[in-house]
N, C-alpha and C. Protein backbone atom coordinates (compact mmCIF):
# COMPACT_ATOMS: atom_id res chain seq x y z
N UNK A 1 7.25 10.51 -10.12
CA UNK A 1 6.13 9.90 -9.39
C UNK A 1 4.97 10.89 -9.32
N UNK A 2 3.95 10.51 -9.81
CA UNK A 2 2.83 11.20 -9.82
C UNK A 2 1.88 11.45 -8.24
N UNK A 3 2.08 12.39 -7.83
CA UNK A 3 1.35 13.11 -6.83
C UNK A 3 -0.14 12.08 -6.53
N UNK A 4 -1.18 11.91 -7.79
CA UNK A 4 -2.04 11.61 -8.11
C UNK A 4 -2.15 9.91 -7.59
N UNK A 5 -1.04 9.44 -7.15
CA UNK A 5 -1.33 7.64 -6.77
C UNK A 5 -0.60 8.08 -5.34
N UNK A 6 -1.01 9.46 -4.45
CA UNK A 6 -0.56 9.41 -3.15
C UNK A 6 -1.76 8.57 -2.61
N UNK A 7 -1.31 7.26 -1.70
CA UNK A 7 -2.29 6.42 -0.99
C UNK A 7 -2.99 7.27 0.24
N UNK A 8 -1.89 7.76 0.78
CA UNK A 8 -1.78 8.19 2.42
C UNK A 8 -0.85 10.03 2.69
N UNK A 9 -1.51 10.17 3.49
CA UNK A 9 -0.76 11.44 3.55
C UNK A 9 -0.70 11.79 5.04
N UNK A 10 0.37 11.42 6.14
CA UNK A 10 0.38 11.61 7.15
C UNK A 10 0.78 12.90 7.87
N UNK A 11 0.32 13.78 8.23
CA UNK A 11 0.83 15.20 8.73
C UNK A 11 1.33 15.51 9.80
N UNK A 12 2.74 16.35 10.14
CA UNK A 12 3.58 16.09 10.46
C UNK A 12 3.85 17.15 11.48
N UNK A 13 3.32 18.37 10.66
CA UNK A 13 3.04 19.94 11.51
C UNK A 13 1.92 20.87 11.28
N UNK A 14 1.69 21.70 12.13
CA UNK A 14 0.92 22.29 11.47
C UNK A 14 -0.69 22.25 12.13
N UNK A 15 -1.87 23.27 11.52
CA UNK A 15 -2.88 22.51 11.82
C UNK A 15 -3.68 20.90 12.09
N UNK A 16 -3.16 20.81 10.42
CA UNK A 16 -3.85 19.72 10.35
C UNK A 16 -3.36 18.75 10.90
N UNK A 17 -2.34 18.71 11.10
CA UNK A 17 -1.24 17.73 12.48
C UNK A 17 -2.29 17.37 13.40
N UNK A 18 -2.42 18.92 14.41
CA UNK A 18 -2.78 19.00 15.37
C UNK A 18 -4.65 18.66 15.61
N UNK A 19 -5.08 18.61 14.37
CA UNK A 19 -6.38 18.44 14.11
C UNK A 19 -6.87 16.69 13.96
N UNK A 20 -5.68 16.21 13.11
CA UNK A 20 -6.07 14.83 12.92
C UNK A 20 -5.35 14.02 13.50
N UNK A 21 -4.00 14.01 14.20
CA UNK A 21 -3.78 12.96 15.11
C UNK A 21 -3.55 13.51 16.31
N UNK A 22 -4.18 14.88 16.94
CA UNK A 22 -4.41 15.14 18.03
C UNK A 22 -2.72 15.49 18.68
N UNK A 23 -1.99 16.25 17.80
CA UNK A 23 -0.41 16.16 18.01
C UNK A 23 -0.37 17.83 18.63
N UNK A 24 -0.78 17.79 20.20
CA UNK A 24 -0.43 19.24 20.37
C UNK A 24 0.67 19.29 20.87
N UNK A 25 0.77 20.07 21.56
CA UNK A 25 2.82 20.15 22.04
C UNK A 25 2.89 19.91 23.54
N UNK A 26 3.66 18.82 23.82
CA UNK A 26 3.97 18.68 24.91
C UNK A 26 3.81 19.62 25.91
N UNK A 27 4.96 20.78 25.82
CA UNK A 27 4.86 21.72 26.84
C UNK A 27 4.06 22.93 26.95
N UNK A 28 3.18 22.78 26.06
CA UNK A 28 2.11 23.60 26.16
C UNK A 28 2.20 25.21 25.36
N UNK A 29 3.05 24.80 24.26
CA UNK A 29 3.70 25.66 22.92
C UNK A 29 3.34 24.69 21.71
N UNK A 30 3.02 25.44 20.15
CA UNK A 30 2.09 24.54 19.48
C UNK A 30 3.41 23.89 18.67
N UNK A 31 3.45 22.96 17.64
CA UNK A 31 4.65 22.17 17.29
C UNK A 31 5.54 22.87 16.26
N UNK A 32 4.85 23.94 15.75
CA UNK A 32 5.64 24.50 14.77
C UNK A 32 7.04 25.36 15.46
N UNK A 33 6.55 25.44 16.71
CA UNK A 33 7.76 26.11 17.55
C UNK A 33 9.19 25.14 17.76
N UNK A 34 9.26 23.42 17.42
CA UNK A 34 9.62 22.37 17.41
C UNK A 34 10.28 21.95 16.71
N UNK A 35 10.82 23.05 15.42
CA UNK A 35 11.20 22.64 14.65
C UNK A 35 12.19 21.65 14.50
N UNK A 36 13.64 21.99 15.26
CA UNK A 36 14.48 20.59 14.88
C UNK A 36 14.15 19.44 15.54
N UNK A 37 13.22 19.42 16.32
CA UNK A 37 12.48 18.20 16.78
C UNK A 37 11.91 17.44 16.10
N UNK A 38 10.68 18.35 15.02
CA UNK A 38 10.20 17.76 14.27
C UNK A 38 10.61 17.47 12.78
N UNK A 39 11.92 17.91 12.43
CA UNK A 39 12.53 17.78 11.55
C UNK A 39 13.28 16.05 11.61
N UNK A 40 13.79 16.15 12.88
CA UNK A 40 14.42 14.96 13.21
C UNK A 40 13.19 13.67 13.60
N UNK A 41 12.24 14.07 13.87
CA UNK A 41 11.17 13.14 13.90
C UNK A 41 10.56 12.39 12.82
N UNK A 42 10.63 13.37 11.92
CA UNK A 42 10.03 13.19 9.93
C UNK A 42 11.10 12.40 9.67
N UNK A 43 12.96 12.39 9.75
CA UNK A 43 13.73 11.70 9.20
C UNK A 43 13.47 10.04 9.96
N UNK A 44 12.84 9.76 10.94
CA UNK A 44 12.77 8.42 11.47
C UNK A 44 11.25 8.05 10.99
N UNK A 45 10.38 8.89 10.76
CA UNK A 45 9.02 8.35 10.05
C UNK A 45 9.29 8.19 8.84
N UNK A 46 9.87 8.48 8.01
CA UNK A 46 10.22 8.45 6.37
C UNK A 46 10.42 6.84 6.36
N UNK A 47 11.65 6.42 7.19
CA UNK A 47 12.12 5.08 7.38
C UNK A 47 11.10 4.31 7.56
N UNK A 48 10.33 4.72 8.08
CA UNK A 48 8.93 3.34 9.07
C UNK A 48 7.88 3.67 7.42
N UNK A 49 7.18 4.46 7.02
CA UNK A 49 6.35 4.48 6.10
C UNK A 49 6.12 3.10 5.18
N UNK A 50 7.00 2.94 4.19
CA UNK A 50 7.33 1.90 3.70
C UNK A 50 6.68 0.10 4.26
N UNK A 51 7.94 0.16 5.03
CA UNK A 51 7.91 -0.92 5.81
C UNK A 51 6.12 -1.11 6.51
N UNK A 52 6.08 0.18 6.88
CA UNK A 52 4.87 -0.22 7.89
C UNK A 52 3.32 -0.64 7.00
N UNK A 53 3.83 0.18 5.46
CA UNK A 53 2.46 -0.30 4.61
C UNK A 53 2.48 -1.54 3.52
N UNK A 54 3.84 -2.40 3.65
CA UNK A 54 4.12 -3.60 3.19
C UNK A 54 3.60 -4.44 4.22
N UNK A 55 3.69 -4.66 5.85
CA UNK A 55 3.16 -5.53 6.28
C UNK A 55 1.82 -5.33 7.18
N UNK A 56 0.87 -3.85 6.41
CA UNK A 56 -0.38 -3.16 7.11
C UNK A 56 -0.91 -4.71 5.82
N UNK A 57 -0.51 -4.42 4.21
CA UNK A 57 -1.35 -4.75 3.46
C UNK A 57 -1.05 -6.19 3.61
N UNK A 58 0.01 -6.59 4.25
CA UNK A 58 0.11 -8.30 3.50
C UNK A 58 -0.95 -9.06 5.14
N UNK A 59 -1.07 -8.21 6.17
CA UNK A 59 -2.17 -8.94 7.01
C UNK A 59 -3.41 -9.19 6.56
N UNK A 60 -3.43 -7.96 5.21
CA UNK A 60 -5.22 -8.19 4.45
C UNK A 60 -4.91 -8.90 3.47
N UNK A 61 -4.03 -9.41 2.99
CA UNK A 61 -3.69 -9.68 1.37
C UNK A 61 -2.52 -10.97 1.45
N UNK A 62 -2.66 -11.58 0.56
CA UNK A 62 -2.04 -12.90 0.19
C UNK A 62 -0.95 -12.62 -0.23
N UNK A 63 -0.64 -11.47 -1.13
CA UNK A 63 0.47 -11.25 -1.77
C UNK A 63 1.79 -11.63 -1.48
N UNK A 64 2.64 -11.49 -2.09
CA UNK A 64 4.27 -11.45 -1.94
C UNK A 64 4.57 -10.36 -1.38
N UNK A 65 5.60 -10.51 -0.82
CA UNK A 65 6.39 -9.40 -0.19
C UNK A 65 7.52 -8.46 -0.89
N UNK A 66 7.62 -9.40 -1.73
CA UNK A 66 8.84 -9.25 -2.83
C UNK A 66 7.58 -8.56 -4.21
N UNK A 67 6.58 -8.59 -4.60
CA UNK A 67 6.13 -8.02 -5.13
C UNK A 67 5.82 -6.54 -4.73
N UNK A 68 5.89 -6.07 -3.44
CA UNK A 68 5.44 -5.22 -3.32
C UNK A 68 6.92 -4.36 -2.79
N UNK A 69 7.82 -4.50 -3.37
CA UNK A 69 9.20 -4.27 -3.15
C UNK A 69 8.88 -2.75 -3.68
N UNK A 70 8.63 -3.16 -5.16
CA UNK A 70 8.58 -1.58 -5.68
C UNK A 70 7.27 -0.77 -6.11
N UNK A 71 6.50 -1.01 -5.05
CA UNK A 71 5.38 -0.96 -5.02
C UNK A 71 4.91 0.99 -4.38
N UNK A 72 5.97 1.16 -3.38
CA UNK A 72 5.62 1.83 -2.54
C UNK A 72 6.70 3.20 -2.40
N UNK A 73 6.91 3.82 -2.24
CA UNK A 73 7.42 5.46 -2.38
C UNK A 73 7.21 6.04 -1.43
N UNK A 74 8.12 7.03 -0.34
CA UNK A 74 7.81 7.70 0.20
C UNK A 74 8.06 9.45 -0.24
N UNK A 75 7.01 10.52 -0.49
CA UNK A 75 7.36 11.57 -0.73
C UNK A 75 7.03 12.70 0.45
N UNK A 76 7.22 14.17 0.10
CA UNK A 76 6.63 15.08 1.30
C UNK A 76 6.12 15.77 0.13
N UNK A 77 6.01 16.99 1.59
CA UNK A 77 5.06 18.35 0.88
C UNK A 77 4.67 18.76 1.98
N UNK A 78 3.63 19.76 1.43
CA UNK A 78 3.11 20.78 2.46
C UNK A 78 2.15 21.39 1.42
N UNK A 79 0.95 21.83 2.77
CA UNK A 79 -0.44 22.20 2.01
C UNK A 79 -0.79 23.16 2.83
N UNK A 80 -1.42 24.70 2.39
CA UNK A 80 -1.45 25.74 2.89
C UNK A 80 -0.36 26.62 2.84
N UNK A 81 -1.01 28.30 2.96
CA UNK A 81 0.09 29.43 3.00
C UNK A 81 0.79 29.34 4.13
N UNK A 82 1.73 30.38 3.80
CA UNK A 82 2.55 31.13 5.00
C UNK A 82 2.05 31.45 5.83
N UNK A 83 2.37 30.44 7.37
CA UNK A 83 1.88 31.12 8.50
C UNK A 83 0.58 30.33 8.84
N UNK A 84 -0.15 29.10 7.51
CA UNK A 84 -0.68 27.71 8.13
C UNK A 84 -0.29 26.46 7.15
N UNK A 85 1.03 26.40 6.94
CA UNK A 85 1.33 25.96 6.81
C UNK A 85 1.78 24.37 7.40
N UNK A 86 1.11 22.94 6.57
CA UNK A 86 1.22 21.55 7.02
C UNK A 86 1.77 20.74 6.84
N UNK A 87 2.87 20.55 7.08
CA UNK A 87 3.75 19.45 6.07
C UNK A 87 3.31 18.20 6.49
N UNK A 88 3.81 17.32 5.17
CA UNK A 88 3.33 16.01 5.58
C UNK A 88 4.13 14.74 4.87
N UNK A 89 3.86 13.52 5.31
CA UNK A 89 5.30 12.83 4.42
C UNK A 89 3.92 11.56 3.58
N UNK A 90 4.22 11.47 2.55
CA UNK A 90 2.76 10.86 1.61
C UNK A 90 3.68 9.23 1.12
N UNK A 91 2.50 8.54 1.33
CA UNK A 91 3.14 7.23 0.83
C UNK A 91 2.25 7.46 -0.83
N UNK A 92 3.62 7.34 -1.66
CA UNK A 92 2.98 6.79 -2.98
C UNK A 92 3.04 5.73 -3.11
N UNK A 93 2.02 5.15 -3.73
CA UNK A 93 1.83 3.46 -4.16
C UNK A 93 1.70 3.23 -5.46
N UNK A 94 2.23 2.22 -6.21
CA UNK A 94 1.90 2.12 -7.66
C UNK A 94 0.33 1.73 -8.30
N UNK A 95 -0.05 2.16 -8.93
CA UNK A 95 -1.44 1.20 -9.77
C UNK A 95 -1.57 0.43 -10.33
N UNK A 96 -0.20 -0.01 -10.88
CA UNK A 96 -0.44 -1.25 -11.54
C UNK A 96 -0.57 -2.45 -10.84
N UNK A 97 -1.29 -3.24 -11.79
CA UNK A 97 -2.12 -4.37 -11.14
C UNK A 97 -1.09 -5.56 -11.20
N UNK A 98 -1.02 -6.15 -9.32
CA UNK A 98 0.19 -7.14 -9.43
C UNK A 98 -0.42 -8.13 -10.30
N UNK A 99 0.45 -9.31 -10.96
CA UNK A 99 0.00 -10.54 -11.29
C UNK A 99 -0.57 -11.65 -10.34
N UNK A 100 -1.57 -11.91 -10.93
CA UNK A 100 -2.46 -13.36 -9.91
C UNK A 100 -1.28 -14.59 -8.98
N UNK A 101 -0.14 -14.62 -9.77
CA UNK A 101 0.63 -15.41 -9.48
C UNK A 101 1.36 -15.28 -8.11
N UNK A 102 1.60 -13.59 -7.91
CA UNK A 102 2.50 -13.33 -6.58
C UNK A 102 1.14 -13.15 -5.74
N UNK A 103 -0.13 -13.85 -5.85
CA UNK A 103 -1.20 -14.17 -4.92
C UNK A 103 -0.80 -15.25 -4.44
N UNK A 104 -0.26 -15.98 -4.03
CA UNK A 104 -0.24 -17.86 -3.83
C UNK A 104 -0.40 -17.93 -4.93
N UNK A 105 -0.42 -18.20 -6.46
CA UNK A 105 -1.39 -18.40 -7.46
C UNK A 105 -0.40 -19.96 -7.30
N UNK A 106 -1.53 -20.98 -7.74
CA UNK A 106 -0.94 -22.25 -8.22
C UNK A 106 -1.89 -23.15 -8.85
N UNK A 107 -1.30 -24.03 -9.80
CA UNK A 107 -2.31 -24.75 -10.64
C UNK A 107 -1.51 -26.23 -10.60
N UNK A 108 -2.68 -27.27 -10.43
CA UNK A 108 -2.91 -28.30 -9.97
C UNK A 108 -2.85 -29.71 -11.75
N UNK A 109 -2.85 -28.56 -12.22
CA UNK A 109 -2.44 -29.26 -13.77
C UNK A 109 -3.80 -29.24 -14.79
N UNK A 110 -3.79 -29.99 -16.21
CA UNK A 110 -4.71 -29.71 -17.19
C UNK A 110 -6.16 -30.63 -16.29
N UNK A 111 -6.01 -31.50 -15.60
CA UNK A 111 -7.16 -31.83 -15.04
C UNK A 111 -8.19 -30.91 -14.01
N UNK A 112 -7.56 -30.23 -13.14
CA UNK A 112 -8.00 -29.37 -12.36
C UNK A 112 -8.89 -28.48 -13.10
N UNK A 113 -9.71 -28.11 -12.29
CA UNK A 113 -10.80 -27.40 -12.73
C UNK A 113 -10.68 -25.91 -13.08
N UNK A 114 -9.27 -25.46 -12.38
CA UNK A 114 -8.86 -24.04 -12.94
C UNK A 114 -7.44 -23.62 -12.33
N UNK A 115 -7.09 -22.63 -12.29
CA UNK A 115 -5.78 -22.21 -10.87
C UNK A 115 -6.42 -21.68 -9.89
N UNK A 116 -5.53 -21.44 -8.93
CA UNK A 116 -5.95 -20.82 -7.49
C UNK A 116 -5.37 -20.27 -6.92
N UNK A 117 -5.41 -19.20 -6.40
CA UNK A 117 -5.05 -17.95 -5.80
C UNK A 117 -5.73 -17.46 -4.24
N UNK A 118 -5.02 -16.67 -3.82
CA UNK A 118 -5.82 -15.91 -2.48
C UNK A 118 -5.16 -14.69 -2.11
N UNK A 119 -6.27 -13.67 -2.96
CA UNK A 119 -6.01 -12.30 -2.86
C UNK A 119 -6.04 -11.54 -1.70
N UNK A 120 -7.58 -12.41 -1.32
CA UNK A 120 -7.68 -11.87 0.46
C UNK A 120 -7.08 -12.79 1.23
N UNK A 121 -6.35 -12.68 2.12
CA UNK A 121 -5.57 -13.18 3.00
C UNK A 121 -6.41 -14.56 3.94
N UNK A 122 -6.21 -15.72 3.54
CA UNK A 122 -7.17 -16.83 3.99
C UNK A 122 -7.80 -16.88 3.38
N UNK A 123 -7.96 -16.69 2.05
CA UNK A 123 -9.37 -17.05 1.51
C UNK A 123 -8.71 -17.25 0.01
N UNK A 124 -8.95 -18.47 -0.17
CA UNK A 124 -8.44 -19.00 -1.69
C UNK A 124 -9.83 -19.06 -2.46
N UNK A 125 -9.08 -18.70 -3.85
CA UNK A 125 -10.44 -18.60 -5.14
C UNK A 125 -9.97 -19.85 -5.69
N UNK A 126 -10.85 -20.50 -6.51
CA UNK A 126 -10.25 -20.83 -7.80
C UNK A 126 -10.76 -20.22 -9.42
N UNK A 127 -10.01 -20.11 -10.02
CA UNK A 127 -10.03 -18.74 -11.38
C UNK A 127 -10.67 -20.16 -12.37
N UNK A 128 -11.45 -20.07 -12.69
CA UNK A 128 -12.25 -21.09 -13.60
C UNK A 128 -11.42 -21.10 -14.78
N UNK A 129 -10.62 -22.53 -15.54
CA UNK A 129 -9.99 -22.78 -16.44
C UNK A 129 -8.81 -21.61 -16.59
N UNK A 130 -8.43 -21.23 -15.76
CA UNK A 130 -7.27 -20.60 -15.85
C UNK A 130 -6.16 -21.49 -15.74
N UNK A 131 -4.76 -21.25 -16.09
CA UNK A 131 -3.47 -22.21 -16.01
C UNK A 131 -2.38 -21.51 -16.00
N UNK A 132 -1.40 -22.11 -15.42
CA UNK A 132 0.05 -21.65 -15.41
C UNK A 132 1.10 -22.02 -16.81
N UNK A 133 1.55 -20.90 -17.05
CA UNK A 133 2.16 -21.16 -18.18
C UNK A 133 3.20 -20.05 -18.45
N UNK A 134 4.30 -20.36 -19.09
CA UNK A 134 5.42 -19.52 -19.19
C UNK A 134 5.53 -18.76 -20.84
N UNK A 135 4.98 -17.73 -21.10
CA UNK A 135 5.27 -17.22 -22.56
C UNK A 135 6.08 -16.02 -22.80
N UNK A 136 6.87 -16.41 -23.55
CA UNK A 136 8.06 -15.37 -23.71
C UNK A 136 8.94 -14.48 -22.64
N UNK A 137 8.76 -15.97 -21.91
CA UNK A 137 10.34 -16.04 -21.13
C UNK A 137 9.66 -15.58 -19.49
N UNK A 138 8.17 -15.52 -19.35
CA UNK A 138 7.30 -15.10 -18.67
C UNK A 138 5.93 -16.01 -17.69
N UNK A 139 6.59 -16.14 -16.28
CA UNK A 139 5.57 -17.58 -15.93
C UNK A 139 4.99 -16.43 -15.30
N UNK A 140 3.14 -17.22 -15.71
CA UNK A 140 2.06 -16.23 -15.22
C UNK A 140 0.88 -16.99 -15.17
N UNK A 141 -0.03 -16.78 -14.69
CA UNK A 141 -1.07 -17.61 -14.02
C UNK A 141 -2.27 -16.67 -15.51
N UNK A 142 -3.15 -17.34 -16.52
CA UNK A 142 -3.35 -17.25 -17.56
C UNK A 142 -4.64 -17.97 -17.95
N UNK A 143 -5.60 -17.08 -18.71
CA UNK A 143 -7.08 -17.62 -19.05
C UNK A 143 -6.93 -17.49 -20.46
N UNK A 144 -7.26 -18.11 -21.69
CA UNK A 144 -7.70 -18.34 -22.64
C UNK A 144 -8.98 -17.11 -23.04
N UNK A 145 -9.02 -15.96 -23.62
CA UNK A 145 -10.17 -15.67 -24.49
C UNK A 145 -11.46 -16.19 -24.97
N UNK A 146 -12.08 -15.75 -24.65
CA UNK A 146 -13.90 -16.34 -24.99
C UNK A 146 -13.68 -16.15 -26.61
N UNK A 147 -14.43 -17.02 -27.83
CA UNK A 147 -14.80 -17.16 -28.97
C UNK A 147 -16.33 -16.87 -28.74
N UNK A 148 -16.02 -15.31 -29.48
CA UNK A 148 -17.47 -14.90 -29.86
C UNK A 148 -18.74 -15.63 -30.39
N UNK A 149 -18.26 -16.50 -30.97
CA UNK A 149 -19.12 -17.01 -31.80
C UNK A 149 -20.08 -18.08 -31.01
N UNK A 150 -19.01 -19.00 -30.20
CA UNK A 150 -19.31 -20.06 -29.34
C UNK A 150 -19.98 -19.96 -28.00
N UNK A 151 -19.32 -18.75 -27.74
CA UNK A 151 -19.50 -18.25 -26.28
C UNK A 151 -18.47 -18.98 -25.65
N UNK A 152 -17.50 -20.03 -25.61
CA UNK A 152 -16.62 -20.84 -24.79
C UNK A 152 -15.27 -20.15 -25.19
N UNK A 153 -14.58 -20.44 -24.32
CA UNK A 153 -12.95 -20.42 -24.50
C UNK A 153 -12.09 -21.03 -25.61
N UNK A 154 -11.55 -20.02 -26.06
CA UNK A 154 -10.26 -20.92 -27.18
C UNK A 154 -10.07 -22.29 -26.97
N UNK A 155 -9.99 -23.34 -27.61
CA UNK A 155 -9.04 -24.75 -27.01
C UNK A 155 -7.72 -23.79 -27.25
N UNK A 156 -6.91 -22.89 -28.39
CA UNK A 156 -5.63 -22.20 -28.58
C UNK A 156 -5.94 -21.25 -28.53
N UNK A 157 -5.05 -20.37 -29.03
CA UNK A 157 -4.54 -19.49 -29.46
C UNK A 157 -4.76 -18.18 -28.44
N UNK A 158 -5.32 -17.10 -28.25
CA UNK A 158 -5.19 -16.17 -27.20
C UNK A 158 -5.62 -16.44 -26.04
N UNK A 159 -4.69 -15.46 -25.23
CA UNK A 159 -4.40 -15.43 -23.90
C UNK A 159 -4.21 -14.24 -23.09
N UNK A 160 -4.65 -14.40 -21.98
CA UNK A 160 -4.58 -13.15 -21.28
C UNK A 160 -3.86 -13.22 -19.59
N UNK A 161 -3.11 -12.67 -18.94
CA UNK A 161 -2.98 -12.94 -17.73
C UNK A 161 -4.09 -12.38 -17.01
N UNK A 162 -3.77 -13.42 -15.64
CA UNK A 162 -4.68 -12.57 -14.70
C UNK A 162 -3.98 -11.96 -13.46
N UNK A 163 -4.62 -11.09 -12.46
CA UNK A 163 -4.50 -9.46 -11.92
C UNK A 163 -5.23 -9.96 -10.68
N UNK A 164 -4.10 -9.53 -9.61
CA UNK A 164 -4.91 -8.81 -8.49
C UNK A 164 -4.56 -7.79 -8.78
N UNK A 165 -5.52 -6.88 -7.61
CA UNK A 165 -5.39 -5.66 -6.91
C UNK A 165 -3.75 -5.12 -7.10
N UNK A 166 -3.98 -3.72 -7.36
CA UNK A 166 -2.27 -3.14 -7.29
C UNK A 166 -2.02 -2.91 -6.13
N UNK A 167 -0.67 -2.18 -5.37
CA UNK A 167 0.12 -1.82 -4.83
C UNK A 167 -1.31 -0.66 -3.84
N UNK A 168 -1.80 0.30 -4.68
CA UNK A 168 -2.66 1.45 -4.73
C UNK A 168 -3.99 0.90 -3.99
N UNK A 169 -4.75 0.23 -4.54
CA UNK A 169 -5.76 -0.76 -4.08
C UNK A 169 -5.90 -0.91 -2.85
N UNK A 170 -4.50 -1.71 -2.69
CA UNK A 170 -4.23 -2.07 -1.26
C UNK A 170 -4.24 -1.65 0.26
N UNK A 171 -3.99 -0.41 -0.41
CA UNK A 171 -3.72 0.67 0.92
C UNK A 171 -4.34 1.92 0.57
N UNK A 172 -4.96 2.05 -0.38
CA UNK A 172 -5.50 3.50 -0.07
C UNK A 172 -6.93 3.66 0.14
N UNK A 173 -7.59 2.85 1.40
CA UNK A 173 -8.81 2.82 1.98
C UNK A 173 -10.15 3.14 1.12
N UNK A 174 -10.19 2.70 -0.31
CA UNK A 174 -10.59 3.13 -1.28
C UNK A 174 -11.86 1.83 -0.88
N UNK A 175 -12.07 1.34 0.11
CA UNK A 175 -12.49 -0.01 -0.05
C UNK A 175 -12.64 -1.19 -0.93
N UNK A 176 -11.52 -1.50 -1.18
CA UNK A 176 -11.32 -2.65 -1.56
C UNK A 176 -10.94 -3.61 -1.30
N UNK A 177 -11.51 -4.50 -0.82
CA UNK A 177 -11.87 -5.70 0.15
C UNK A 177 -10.72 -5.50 1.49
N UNK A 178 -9.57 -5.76 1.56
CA UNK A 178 -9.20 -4.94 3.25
C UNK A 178 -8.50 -3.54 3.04
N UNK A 179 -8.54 -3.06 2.03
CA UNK A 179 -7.75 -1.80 2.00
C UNK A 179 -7.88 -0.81 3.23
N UNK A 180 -9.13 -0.49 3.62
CA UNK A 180 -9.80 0.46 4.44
C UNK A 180 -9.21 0.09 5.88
N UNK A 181 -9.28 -1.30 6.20
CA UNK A 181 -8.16 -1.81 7.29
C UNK A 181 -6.76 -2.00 7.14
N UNK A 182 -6.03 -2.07 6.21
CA UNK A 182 -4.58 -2.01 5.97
C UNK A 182 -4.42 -0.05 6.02
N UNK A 183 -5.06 0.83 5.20
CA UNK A 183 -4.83 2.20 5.53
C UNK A 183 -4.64 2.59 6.93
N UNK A 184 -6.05 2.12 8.05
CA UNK A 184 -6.07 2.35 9.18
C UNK A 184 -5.07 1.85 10.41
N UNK A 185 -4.23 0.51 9.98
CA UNK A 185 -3.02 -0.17 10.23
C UNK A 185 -2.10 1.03 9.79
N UNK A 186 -1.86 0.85 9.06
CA UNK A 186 -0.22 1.96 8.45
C UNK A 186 -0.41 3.09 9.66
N UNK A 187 -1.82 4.39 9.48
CA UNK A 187 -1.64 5.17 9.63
C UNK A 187 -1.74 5.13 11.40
N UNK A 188 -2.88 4.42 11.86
CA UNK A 188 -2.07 3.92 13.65
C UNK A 188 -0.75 3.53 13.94
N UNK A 189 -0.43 2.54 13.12
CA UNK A 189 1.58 2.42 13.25
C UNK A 189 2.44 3.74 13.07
N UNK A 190 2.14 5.01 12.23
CA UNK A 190 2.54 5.78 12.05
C UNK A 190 2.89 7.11 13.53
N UNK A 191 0.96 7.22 13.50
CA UNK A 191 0.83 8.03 14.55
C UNK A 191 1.40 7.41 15.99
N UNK A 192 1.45 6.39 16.05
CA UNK A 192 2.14 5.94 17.55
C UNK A 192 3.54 6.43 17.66
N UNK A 193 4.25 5.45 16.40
CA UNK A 193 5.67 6.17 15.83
C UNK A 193 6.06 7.42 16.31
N UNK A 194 5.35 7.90 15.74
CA UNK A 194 5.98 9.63 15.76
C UNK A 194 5.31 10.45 16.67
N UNK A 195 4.36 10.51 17.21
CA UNK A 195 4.27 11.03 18.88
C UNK A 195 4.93 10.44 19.86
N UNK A 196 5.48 9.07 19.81
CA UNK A 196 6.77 8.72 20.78
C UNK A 196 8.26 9.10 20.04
N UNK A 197 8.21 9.55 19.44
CA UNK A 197 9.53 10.15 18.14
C UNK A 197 9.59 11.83 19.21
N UNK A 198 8.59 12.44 18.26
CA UNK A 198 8.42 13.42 18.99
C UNK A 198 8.57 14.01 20.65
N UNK A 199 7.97 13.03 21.37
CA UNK A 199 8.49 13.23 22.34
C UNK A 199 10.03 13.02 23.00
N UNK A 200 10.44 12.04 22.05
CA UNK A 200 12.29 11.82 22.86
C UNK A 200 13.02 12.82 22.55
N UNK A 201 12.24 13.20 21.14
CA UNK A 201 13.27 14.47 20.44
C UNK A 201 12.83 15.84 20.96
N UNK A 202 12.07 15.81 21.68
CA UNK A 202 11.84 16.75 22.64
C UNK A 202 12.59 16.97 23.78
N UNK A 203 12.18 16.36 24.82
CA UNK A 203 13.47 15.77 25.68
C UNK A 203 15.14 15.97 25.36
N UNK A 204 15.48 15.31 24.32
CA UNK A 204 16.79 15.91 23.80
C UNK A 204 16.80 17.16 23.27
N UNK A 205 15.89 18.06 23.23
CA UNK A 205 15.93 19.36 22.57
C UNK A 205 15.92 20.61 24.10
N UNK A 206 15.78 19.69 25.05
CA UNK A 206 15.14 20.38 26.55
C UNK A 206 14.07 20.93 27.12
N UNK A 207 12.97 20.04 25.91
CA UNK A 207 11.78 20.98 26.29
C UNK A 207 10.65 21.01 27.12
């Protein structure tokens, strides 16, 4: 998994912890002193990551749920030397672009004016002369090629599917149409998470 399609990167210790979700230490010692606290805190955020950015994006997005099965990755790391050192747990997301179809996509037959889909959540398109069709063993929501010559669409022969937004799109506040609000979803579900994480595992640690 490429580093390079990290959507999100939530931080866990460290400065930048303490800088961007305001995570200072309970008892008035900074969190790196916390360790099996915060060790045991990261193993119950790992679990929520996932989950929490499958249903941040499907409140902005039409999609399937089942499309976005393998959509999403959770990895770590840490950024900075010895001694400021930040760990953090990163949602990777894929780039490839789901198919139009796990949008709602549906087509109304050769009379209809095209198929229809709804990428943004409540809001249906219709894809001008697009159609549903199964090729090589493959049902996909599908436009016909422009003829250079004509300027119009094939009556046959090539074909192309059509694409929403990927996995990546979706959630990495890149603005694309709700991404910027599905990022800000995940990463509030996150930070609530794990400053009430943090604190029980505090408590059980005696602190």
């Amino acid at each position: 998994m490429s580093r390079r399609n990290s959507a999100l990167k939530f931080y866990v210790n460290g400065r930048r912890a303490e800088d961007l979700h305001g995570l200072t230490d309970i008892a008035g010692r900074t969190l790196s002193r916390f360790d099996v606290a915060v060790t045991r805190a990261v193993v119950g955020l790992k679990r929520r990551v996932t989950p929490a950015a499958s249903r941040a994006v499907r409140e902005e997005y039409g999609v399937k749920a089942g499309a976005l099965s393998k959509g999403f990755k959770v990895q770590s790391g840490a950024r900075g030397r010895r001694g400021d050192r930040s760990d953090f747990v990163s949602l990777w997301a894929s780039t490839r672009r789901i198919p139009l179809l796990d949008f709602g996509g549906r087509w109304s037959g050769p009379r209809s004016r095209g198929a229809r889909a709804s990428i943004e959540r409540g809001k249906s398109k219709v894809y001008d002369s697009a159609f549903l069709a199964t090729i090589e063993g493959r049902r996909a929501i599908r436009v016909r090629a422009f003829n250079g010559t004509s300027g119009k669409r094939h009556g046959r022969g090539p074909v192309r599917m059509l694409y929403g937004p990927s996995a990546f799109e979706m959630v990495s506040g890149l603005d694309y149409r709700g991404s910027v609000a599905a990022r800000e979803h995940v990463m509030e579900e996150l930070r609530t998470f794990y400053i009430a994480e943090l604190r029980r595992q505090y408590k059980l640690q005696g602190a």
